[in-house]
Protein backbone atom coordinates (compact mmCIF):
# COMPACT_ATOMS: atom_id res chain seq x y z
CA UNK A 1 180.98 77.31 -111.47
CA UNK A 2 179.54 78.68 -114.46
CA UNK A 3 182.12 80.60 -115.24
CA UNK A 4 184.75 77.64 -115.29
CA UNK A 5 181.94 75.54 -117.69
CA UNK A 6 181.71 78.78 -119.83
CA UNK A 7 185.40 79.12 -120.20
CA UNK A 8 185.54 74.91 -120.98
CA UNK A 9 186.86 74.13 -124.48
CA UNK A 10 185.01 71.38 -125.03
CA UNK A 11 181.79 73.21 -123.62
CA UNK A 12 180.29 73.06 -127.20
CA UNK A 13 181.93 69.71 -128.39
CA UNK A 14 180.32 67.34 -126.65
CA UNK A 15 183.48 65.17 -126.14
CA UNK A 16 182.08 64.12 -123.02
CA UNK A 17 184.99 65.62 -120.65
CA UNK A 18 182.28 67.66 -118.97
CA UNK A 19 180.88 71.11 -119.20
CA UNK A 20 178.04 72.46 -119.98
CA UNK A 21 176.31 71.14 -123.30
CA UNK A 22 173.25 72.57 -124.93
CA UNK A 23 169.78 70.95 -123.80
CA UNK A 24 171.87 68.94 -121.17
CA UNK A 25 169.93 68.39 -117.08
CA UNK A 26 166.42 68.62 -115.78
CA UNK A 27 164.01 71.15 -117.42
CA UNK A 28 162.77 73.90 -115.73
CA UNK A 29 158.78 73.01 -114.17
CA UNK A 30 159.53 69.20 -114.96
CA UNK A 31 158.11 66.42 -112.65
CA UNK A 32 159.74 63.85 -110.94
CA UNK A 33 158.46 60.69 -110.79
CA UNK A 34 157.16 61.35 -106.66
CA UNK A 35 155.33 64.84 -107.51
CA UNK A 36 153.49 63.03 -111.00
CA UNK A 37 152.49 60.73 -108.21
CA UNK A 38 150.68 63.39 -106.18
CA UNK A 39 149.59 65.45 -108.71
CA UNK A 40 147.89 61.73 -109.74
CA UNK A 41 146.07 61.39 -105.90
CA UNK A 42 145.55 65.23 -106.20
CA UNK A 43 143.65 64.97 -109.17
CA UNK A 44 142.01 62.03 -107.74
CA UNK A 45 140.55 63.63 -104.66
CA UNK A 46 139.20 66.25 -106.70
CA UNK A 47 136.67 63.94 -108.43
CA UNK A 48 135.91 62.22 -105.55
CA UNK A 49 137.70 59.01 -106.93
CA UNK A 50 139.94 58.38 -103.85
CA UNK A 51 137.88 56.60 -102.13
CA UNK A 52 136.68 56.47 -98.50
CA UNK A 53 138.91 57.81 -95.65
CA UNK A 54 140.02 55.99 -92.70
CA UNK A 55 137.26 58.01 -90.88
CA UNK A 56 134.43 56.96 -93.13
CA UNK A 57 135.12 53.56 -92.92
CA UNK A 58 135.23 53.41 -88.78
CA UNK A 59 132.53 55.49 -88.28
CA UNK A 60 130.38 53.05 -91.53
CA UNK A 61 131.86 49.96 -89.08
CA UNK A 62 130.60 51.73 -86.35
CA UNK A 63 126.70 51.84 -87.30
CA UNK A 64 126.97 48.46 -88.83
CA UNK A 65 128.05 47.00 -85.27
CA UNK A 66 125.22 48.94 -83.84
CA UNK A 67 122.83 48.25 -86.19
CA UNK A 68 123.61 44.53 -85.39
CA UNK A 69 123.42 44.21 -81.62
CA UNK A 70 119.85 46.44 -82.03
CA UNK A 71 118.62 43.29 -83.07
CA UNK A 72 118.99 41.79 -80.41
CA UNK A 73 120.34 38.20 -81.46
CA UNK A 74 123.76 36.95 -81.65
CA UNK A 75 125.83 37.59 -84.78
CA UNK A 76 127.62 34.17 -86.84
CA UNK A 77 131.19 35.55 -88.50
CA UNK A 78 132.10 32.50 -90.77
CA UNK A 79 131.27 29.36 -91.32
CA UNK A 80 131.66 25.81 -89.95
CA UNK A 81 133.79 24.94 -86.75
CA UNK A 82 135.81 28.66 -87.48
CA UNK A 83 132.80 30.73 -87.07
CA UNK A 84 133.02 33.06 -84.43
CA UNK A 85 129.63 34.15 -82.40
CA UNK A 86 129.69 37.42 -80.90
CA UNK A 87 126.78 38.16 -78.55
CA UNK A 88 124.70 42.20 -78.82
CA UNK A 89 126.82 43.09 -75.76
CA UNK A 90 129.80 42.26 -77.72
CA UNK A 91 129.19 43.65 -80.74
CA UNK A 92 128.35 46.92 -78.79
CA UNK A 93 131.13 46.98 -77.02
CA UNK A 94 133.18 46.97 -80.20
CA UNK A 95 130.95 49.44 -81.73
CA UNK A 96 132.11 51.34 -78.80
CA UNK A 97 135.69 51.18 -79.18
CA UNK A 98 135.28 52.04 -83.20
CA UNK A 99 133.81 55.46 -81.69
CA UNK A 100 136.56 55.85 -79.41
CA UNK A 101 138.87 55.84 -82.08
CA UNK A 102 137.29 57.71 -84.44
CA UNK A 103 136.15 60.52 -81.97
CA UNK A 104 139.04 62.48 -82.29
CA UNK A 105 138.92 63.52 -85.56
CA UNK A 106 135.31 64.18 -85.11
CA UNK A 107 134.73 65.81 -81.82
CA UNK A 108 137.80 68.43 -80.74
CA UNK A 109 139.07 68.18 -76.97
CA UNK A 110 137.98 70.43 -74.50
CA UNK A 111 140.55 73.44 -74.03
CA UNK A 112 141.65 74.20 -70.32
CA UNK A 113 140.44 77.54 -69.78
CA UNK A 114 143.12 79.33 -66.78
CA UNK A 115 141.70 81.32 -64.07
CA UNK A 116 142.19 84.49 -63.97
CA UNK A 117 145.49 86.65 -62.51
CA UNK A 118 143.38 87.80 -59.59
CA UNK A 119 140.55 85.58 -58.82
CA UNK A 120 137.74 87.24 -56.46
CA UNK A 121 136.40 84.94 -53.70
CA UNK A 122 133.16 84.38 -52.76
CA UNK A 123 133.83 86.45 -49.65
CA UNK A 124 135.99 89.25 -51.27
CA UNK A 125 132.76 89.56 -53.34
CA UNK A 126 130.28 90.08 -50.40
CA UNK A 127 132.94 92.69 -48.42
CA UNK A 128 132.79 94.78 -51.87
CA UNK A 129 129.08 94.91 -52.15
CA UNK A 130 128.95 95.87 -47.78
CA UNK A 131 131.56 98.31 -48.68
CA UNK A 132 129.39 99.82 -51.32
CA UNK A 133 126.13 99.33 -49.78
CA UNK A 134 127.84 101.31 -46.63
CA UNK A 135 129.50 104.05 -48.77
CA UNK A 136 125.09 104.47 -50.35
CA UNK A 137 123.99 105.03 -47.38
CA UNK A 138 126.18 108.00 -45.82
């Protein structure tokens, strides 16, 4: 392709038939608008700016709901006839299910550990110590 652009006549015209013109398409190491936007939450991030994460917030949610139904006495969201009451057992129970959710990013799953090619029984283990114990003696 270059080569038909290099060969162009009107490569250093500018006529606008096409071919390659001097200072013409996207600079080498520019930025598009989507990696300025990164580079922007990057920077961000790095001076602690961005705020708190999705885990922060459920796990702050989690103590405040805690926290609450500690006390012992029912909790008043609102005001007026839209308030909604929610009893300690309530409030723990939701403090619960904020846990659940934000467990997993916390606490990592148990692995399943195999057994082994050529597991040894309880019994295979007693005939080997006899057979040993028999083989000491003689």
């Amino acid at each position: 392709m270059k080569k038909n652009q290099s060969q162009s006549s009107s490569s250093t015209t500018g006529s606008g038939r096409g071919g390659a013109r001097p200072g013409a398409g996207r600079k080498p190491g520019s930025k598009n608008r989507r990696t300025k936007v990164i580079a922007a939450i990057a920077e961000k991030v790095a001076a602690g700016e961005a705020g708190a994460t999705p885990l922060e917030i459920m796990t702050e949610t989690m103590y405040w709901l805690r926290d609450r139904a500690r006390e012992g006495k029912p909790y008043v969201d609102g005001e007026g006839l839209l308030a909604k009451v929610y009893s300690p057992l309530q409030l723990r129970m939701l403090a619960a299910e904020t846990a659940a959710k934000a467990a997993p990013y916390v606490h990592p799953r148990m692995t399943n550990v195999g057994t082994p090619q050529n597991p040894v029984g309880v019994e295979d283990y007693l005939m080997s110590l006899a057979a040993e114990s028999d083989g000491a003696d003689a």
